[in-house]
PDB file of N, CA and C in Angstrom:
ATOM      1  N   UNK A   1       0.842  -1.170   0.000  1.00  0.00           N
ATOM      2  CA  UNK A   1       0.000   0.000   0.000  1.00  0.00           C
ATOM      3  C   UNK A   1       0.888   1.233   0.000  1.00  0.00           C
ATOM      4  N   UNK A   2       0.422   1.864  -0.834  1.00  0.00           N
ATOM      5  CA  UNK A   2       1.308   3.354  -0.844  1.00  0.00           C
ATOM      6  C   UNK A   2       1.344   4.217   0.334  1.00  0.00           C
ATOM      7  N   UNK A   3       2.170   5.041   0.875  1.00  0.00           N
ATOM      8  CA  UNK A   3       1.669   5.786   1.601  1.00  0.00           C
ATOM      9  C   UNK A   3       0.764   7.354   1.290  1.00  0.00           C
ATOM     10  N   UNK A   4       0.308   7.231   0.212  1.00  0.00           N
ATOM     11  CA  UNK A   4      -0.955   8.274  -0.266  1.00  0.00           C
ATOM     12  C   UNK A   4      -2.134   7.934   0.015  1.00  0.00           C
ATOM     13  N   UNK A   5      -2.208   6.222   0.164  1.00  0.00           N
ATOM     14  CA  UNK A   5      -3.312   5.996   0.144  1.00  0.00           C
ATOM     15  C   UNK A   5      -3.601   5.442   1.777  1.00  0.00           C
ATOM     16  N   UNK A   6      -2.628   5.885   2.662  1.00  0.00           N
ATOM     17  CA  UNK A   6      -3.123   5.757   4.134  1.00  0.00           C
ATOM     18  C   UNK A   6      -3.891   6.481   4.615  1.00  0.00           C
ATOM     19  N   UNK A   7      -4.623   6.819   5.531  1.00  0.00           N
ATOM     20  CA  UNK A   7      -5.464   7.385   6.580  1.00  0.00           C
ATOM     21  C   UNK A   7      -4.551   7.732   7.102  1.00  0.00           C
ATOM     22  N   UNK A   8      -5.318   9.437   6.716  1.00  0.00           N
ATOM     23  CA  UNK A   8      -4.553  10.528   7.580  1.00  0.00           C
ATOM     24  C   UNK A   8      -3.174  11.276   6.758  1.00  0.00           C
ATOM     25  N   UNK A   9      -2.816  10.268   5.900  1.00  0.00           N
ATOM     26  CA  UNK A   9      -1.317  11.102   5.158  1.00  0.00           C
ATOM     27  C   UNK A   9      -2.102  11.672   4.026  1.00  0.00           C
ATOM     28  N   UNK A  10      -1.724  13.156   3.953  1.00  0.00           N
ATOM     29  CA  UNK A  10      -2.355  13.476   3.110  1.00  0.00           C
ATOM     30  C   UNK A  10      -0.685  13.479   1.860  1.00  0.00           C
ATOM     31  N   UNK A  11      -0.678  14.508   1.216  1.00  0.00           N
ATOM     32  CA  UNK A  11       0.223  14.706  -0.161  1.00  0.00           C
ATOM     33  C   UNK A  11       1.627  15.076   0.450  1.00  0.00           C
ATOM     34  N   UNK A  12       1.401  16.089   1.476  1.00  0.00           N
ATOM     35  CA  UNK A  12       2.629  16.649   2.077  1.00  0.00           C
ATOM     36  C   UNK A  12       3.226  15.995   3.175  1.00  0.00           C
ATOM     37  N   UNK A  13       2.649  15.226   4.123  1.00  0.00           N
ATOM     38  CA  UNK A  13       3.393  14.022   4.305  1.00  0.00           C
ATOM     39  C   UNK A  13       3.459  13.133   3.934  1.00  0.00           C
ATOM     40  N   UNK A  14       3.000  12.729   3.195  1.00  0.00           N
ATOM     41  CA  UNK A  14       3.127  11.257   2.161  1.00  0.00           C
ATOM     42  C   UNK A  14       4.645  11.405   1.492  1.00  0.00           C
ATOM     43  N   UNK A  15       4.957  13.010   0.938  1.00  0.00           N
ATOM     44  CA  UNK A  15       5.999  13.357   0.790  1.00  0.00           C
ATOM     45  C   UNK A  15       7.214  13.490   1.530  1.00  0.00           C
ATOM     46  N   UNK A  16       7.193  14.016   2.780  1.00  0.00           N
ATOM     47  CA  UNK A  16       7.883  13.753   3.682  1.00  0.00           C
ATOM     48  C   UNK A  16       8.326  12.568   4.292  1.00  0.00           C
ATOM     49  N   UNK A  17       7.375  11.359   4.204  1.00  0.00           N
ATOM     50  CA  UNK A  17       7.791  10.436   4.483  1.00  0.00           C
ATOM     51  C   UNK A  17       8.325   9.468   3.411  1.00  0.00           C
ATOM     52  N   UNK A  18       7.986   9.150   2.205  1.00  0.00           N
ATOM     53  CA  UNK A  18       8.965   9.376   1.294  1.00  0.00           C
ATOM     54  C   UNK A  18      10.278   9.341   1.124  1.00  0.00           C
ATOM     55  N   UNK A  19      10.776  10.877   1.682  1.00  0.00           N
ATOM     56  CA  UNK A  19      11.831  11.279   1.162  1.00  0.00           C
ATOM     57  C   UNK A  19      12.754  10.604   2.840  1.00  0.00           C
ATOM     58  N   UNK A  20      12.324  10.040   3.771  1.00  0.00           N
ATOM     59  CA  UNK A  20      12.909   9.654   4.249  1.00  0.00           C
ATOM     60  C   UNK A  20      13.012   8.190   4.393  1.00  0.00           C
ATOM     61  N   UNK A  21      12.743   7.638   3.865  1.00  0.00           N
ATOM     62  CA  UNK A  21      12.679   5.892   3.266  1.00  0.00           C
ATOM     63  C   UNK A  21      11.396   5.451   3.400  1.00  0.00           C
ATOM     64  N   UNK A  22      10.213   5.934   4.009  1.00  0.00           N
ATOM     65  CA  UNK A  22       9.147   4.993   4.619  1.00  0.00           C
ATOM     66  C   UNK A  22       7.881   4.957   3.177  1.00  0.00           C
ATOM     67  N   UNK A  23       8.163   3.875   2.907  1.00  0.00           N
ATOM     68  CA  UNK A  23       6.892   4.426   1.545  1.00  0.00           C
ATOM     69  C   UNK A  23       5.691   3.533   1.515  1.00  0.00           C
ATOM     70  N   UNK A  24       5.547   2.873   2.096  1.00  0.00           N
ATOM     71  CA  UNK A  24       4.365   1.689   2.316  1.00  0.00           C
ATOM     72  C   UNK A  24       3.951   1.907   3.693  1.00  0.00           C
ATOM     73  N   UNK A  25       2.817   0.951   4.075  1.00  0.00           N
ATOM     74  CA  UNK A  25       2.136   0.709   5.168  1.00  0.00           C
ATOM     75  C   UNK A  25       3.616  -0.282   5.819  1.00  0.00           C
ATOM     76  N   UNK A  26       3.915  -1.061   4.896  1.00  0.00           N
ATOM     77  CA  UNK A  26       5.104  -1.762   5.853  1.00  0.00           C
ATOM     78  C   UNK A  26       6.410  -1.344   6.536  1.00  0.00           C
ATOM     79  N   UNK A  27       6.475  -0.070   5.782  1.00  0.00           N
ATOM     80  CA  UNK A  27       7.767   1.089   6.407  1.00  0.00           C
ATOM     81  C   UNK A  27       7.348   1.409   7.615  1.00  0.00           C
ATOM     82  N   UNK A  28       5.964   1.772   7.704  1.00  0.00           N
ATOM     83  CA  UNK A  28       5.804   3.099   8.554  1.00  0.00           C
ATOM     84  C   UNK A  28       5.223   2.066   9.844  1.00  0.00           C
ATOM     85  N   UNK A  29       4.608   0.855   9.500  1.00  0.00           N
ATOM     86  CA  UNK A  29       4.801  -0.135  10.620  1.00  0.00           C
ATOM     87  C   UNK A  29       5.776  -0.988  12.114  1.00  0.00           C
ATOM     88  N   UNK A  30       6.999  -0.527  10.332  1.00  0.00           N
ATOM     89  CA  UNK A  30       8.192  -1.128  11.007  1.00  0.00           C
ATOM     90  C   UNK A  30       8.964   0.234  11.761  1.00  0.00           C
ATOM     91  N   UNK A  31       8.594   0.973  11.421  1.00  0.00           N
ATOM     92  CA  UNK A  31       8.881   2.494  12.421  1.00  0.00           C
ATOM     93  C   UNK A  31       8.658   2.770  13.379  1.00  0.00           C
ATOM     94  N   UNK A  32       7.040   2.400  13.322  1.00  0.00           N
ATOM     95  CA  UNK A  32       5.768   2.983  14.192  1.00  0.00           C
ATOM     96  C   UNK A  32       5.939   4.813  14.088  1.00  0.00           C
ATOM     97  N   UNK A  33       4.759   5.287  14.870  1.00  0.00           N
ATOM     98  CA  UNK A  33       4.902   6.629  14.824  1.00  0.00           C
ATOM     99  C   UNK A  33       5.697   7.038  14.876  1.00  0.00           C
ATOM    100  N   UNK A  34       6.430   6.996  16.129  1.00  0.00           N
ATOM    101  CA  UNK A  34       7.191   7.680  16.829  1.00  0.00           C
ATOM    102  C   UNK A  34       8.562   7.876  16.279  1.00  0.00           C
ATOM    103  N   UNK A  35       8.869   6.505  15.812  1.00  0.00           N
ATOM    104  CA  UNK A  35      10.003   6.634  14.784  1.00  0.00           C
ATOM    105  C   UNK A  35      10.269   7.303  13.638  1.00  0.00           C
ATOM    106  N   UNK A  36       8.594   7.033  13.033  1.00  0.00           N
ATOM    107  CA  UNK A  36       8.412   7.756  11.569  1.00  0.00           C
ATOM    108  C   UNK A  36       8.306   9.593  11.621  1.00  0.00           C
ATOM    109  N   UNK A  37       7.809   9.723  12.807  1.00  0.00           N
ATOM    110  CA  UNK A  37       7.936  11.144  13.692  1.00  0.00           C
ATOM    111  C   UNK A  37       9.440  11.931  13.616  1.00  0.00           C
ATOM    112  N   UNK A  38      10.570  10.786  14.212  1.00  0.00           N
ATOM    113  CA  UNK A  38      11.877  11.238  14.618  1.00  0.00           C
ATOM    114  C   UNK A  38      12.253  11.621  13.415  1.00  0.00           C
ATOM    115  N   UNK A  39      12.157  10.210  12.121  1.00  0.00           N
ATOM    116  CA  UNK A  39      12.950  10.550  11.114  1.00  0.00           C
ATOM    117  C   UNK A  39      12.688  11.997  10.320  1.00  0.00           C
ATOM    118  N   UNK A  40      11.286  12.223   9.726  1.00  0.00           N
ATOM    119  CA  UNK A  40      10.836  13.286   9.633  1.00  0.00           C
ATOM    120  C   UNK A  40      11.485  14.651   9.890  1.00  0.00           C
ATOM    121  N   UNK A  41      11.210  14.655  11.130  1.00  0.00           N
ATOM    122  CA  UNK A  41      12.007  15.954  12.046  1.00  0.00           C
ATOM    123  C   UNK A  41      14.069  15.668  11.890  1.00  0.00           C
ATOM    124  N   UNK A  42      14.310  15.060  11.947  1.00  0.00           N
ATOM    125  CA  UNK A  42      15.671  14.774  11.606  1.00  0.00           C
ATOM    126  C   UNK A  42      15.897  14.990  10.468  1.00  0.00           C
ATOM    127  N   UNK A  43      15.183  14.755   9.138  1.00  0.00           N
ATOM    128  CA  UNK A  43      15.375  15.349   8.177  1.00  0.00           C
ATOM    129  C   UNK A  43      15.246  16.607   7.465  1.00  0.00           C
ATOM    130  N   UNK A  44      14.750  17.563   8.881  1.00  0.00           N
ATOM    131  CA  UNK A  44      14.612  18.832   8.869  1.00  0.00           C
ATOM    132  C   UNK A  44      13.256  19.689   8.720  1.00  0.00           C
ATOM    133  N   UNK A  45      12.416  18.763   8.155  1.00  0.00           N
ATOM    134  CA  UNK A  45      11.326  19.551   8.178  1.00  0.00           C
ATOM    135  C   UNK A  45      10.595  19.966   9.806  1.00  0.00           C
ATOM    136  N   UNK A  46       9.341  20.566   9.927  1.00  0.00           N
ATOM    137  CA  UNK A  46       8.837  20.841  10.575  1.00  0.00           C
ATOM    138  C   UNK A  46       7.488  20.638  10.773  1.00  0.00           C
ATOM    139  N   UNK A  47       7.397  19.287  11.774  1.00  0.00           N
ATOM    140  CA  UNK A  47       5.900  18.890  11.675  1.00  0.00           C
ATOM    141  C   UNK A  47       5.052  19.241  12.901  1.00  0.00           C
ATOM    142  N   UNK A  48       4.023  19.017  12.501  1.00  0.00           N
ATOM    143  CA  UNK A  48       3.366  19.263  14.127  1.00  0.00           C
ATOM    144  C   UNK A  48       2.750  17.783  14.751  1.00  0.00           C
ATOM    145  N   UNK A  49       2.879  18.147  15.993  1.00  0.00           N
ATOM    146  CA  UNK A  49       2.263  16.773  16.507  1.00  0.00           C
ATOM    147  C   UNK A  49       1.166  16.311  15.768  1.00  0.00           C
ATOM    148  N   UNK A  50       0.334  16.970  15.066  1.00  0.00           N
ATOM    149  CA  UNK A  50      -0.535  16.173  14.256  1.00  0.00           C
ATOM    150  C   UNK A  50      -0.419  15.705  13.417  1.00  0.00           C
ATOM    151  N   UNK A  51       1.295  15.618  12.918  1.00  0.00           N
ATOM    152  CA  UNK A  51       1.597  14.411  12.021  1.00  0.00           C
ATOM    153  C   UNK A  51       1.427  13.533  13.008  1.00  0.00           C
ATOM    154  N   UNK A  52       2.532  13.532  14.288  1.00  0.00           N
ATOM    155  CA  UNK A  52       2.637  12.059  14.815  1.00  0.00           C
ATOM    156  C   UNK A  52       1.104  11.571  15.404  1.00  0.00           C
ATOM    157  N   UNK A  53       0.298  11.893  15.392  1.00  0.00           N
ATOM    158  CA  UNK A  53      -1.321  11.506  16.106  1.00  0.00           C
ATOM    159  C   UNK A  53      -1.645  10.810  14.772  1.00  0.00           C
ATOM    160  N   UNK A  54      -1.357  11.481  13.526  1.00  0.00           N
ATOM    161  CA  UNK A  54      -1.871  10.805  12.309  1.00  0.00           C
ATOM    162  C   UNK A  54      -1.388   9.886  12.094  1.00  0.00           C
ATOM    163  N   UNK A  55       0.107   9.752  12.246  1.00  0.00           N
ATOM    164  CA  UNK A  55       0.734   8.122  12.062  1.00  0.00           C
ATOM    165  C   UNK A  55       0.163   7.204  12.563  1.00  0.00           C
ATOM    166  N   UNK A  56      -0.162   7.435  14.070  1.00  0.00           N
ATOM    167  CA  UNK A  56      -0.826   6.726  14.767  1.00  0.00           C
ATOM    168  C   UNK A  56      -2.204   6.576  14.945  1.00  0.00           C
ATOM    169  N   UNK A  57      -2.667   6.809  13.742  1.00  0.00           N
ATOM    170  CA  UNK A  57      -4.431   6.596  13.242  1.00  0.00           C
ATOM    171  C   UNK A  57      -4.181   5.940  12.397  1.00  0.00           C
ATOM    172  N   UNK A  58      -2.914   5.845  11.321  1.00  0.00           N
ATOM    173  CA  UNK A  58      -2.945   5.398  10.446  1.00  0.00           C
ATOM    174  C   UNK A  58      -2.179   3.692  10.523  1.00  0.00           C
ATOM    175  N   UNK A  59      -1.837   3.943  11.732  1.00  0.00           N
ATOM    176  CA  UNK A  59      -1.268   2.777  12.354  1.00  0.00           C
ATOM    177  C   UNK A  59      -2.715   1.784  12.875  1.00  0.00           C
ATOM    178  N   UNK A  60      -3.357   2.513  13.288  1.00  0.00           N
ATOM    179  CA  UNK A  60      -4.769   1.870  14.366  1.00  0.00           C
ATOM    180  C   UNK A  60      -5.741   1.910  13.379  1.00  0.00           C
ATOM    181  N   UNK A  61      -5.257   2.355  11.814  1.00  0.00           N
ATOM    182  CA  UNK A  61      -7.197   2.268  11.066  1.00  0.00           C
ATOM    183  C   UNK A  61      -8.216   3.475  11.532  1.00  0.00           C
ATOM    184  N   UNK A  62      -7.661   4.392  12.298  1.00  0.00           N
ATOM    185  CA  UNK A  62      -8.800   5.458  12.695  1.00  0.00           C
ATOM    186  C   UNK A  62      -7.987   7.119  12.433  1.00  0.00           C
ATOM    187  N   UNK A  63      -9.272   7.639  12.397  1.00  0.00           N
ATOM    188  CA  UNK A  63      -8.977   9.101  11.926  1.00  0.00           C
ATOM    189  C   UNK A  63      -7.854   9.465  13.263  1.00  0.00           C
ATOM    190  N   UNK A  64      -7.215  10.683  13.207  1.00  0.00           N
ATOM    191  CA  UNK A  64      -5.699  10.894  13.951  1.00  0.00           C
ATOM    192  C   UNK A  64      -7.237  11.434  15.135  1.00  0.00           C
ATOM    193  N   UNK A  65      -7.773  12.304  14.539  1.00  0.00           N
ATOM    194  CA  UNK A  65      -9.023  12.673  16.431  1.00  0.00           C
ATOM    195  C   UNK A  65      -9.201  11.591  17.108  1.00  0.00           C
ATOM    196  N   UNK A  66      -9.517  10.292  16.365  1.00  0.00           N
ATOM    197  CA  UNK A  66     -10.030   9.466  18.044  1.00  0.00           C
ATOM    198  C   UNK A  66      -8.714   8.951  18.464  1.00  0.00           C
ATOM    199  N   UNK A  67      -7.617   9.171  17.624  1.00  0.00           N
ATOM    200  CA  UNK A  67      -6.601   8.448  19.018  1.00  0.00           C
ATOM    201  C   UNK A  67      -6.946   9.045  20.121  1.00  0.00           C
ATOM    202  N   UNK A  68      -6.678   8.118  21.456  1.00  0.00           N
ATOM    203  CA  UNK A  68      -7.340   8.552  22.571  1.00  0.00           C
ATOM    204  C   UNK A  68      -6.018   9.422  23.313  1.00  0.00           C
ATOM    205  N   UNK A  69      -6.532  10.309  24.388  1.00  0.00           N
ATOM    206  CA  UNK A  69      -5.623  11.235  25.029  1.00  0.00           C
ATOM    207  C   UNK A  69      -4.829  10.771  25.746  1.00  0.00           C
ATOM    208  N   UNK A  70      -4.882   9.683  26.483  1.00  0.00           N
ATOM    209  CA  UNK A  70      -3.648   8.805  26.970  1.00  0.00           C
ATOM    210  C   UNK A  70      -2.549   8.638  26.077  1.00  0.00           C
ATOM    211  N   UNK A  71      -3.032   8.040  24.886  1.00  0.00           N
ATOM    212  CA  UNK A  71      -1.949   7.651  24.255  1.00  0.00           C
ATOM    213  C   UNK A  71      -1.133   8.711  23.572  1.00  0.00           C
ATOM    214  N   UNK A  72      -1.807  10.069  22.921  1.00  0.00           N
ATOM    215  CA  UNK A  72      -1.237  10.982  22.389  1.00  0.00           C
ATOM    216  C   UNK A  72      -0.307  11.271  23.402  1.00  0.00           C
ATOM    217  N   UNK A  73      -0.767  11.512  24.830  1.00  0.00           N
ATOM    218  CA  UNK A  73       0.366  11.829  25.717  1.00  0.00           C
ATOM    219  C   UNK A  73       1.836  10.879  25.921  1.00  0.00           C
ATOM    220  N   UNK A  74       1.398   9.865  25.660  1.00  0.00           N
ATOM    221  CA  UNK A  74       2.023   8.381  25.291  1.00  0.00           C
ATOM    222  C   UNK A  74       3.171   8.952  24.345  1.00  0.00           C
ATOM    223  N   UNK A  75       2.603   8.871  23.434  1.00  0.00           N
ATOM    224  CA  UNK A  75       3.520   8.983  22.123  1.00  0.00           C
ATOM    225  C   UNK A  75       4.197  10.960  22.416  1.00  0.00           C
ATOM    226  N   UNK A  76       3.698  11.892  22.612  1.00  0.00           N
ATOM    227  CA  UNK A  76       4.544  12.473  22.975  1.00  0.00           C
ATOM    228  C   UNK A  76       5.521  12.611  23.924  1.00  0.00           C
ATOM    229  N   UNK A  77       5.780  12.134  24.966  1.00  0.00           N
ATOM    230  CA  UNK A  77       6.722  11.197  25.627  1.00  0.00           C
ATOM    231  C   UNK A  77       7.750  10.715  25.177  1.00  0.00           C
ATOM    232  N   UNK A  78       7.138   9.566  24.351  1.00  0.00           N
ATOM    233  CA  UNK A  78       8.717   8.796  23.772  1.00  0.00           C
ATOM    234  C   UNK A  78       8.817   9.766  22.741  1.00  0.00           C
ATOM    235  N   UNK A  79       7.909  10.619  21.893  1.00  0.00           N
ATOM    236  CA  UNK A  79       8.881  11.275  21.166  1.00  0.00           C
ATOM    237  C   UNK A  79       9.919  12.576  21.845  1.00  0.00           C
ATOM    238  N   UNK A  80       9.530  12.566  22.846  1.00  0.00           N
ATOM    239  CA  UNK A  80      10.933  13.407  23.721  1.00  0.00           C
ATOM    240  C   UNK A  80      11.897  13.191  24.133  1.00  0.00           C
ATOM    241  N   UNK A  81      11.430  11.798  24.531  1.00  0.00           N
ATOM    242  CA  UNK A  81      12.606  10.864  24.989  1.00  0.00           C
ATOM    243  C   UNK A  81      13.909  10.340  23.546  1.00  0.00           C
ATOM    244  N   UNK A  82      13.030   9.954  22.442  1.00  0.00           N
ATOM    245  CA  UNK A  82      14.019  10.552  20.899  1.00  0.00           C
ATOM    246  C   UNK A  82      14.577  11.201  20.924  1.00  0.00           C
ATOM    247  N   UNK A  83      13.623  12.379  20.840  1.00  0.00           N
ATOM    248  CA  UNK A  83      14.123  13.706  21.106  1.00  0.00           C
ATOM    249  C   UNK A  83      15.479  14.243  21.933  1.00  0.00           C
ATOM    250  N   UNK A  84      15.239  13.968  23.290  1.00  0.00           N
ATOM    251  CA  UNK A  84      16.335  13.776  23.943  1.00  0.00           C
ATOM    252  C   UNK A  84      17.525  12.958  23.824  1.00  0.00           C
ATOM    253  N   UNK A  85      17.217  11.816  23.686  1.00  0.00           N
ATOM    254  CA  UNK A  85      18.746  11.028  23.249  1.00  0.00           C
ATOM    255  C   UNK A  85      19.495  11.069  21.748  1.00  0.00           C
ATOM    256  N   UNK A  86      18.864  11.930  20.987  1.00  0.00           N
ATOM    257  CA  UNK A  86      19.095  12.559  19.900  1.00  0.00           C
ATOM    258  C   UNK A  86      20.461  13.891  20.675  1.00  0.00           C
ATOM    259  N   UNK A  87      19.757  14.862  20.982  1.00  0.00           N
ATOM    260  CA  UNK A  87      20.269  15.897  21.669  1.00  0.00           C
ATOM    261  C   UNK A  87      21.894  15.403  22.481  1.00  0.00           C
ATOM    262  N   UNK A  88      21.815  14.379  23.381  1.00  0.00           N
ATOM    263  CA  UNK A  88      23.051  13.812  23.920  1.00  0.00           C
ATOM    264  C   UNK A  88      23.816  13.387  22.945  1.00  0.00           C
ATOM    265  N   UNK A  89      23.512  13.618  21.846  1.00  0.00           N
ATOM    266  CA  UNK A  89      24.718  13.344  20.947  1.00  0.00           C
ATOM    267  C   UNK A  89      25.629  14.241  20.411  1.00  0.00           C
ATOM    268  N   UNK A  90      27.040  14.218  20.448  1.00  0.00           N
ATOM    269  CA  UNK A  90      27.874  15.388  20.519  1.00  0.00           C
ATOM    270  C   UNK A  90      27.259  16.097  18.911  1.00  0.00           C
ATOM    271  N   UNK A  91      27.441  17.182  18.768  1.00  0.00           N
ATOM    272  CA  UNK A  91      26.933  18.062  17.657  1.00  0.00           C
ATOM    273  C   UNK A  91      27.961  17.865  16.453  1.00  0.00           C
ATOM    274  N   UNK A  92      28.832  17.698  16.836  1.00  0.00           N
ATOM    275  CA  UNK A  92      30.078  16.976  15.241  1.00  0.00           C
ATOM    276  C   UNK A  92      29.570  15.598  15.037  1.00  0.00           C
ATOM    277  N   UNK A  93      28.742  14.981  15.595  1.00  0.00           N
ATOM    278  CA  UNK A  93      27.979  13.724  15.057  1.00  0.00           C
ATOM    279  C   UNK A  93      26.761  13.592  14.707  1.00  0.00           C
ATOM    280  N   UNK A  94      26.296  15.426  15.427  1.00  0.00           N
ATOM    281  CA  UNK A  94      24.870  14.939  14.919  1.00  0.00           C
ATOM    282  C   UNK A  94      24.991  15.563  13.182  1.00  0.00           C
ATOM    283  N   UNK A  95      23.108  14.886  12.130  1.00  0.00           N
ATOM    284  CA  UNK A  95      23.025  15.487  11.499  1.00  0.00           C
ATOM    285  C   UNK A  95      23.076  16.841  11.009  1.00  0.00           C
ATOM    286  N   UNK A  96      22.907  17.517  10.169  1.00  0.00           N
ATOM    287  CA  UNK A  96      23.110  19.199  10.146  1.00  0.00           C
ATOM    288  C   UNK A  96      22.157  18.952   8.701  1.00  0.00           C
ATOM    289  N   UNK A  97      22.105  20.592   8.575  1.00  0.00           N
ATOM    290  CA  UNK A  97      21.999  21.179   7.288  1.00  0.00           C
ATOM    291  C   UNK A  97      22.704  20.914   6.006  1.00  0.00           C
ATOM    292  N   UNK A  98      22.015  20.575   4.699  1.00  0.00           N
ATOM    293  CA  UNK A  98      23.219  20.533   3.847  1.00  0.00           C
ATOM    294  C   UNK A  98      23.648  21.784   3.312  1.00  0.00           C
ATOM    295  N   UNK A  99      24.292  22.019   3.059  1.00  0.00           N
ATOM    296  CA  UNK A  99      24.778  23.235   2.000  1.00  0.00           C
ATOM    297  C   UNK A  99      25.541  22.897   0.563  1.00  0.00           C
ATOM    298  N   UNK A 100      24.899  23.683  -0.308  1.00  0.00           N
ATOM    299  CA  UNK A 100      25.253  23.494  -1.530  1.00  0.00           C
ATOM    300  C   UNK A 100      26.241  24.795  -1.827  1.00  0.00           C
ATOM    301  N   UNK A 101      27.962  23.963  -2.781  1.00  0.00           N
ATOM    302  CA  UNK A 101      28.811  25.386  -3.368  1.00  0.00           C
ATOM    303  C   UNK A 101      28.879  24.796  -4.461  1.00  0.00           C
ATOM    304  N   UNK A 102      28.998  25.764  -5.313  1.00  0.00           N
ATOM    305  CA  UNK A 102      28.859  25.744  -6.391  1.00  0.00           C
ATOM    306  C   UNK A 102      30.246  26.642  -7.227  1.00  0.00           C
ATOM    307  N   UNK A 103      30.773  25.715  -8.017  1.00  0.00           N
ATOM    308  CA  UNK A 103      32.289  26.283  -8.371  1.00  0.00           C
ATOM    309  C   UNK A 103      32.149  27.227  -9.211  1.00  0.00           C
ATOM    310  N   UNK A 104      32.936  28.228  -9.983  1.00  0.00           N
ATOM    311  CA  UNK A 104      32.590  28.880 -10.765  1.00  0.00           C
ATOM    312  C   UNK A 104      32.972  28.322 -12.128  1.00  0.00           C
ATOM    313  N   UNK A 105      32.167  28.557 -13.231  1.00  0.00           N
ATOM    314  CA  UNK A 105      32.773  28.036 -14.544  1.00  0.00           C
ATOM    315  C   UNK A 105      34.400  28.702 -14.951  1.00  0.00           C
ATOM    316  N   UNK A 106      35.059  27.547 -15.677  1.00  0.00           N
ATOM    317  CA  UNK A 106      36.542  28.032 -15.864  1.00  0.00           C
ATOM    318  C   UNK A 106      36.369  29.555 -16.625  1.00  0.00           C
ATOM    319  N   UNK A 107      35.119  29.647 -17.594  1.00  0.00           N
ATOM    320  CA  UNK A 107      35.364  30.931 -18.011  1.00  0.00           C
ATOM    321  C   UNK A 107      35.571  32.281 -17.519  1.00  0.00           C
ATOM    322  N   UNK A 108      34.808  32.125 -15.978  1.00  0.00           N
ATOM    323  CA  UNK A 108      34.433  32.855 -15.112  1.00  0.00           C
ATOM    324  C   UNK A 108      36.053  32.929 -14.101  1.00  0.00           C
ATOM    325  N   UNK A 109      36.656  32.271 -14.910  1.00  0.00           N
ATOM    326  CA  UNK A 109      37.507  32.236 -13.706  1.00  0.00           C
ATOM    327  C   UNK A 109      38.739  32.903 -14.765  1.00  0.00           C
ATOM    328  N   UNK A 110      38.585  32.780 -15.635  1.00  0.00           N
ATOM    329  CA  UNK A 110      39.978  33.355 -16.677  1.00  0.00           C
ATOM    330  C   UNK A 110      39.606  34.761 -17.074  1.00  0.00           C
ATOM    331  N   UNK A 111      38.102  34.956 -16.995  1.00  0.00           N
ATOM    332  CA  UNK A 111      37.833  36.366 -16.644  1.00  0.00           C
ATOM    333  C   UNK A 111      38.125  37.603 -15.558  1.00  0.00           C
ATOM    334  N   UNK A 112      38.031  36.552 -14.389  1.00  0.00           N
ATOM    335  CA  UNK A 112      38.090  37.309 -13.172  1.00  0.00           C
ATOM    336  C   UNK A 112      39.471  36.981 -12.755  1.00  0.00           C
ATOM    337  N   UNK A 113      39.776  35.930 -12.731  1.00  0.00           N
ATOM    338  CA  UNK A 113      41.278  35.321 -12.170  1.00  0.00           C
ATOM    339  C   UNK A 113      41.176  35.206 -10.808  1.00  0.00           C
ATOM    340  N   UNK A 114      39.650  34.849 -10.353  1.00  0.00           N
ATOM    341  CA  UNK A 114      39.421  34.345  -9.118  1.00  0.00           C
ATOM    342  C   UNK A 114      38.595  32.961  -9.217  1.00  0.00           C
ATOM    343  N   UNK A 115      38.921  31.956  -8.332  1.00  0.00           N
ATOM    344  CA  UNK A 115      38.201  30.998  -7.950  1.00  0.00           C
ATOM    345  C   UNK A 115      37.096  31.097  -7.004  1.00  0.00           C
ATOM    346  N   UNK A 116      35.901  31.453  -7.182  1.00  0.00           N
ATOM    347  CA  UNK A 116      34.631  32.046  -5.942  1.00  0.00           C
ATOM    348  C   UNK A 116      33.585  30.642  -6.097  1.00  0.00           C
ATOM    349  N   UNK A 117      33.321  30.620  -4.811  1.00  0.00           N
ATOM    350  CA  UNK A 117      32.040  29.426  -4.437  1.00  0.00           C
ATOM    351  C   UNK A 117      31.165  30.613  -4.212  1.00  0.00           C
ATOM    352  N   UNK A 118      30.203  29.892  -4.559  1.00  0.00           N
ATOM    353  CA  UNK A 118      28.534  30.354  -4.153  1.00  0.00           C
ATOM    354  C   UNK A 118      27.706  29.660  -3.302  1.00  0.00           C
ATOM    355  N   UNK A 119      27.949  29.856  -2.590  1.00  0.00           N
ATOM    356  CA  UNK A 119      26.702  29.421  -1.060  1.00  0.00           C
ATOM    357  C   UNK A 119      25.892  29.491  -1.416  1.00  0.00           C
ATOM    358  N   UNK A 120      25.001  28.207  -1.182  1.00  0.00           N
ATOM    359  CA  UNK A 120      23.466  28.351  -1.800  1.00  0.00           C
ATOM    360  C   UNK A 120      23.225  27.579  -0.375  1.00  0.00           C
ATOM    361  N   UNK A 121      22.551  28.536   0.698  1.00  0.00           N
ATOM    362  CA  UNK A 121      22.386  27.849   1.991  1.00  0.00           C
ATOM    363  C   UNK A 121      20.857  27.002   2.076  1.00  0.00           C
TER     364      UNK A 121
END
């Protein structure tokens, strides 16, 4: 099953999850929310807990509202606890931002007689 055609993922996380390996019902199983939550956010975007409530509707067969309030509190929890043991990791190991440079063409360079990168942050 695709993940377009789950409950609760609409286009823009279907995309997001996606682009971080999970593309079936069997990815996002073998994740569970909370995981599929971490990776997400590790890959930089910015979700709101009502992705992770939706994973976990889409995990249980029900719209992300009736997950019940125990468990949302549940799952925000361990996603802090991620969260957190993410954080204890020294910052030269954790992930980052990519940045793109971009060389200049040789013509550009026999013109100017400089070698310049372009930061494309």
């Amino acid at each position: 099953m695709s993940t377009l055609k789950l409950r609760n993922i609409g286009p823009k996380s279907a995309a997001w999850l996606r682009q971080v390996g999970l593309r079936s019902a069997e990815d996002l199983a073998a994740a569970g929310a909370v995981g599929a939550f971490v990776k997400v956010r590790r890959a930089g975007f910015k979700p709101s807990l009502n992705l992770l409530y939706s994973l976990e509707g889409a995990l249980l067969g029900c719209h992300w509202q009736e997950v019940p309030e125990p468990r949302r509190q549940q799952l925000v929890a361990e996603y802090e606890a991620a969260a957190g043991a993410l954080s204890a990791v020294p910052s030269a190991q954790r992930p980052g931002p990519v940045r793109e440079h971009h060389v200049q063409a040789e013509a550009e360079v026999e013109e100017t007689g400089e070698l310049g990168f372009d930061e494309n942050p």
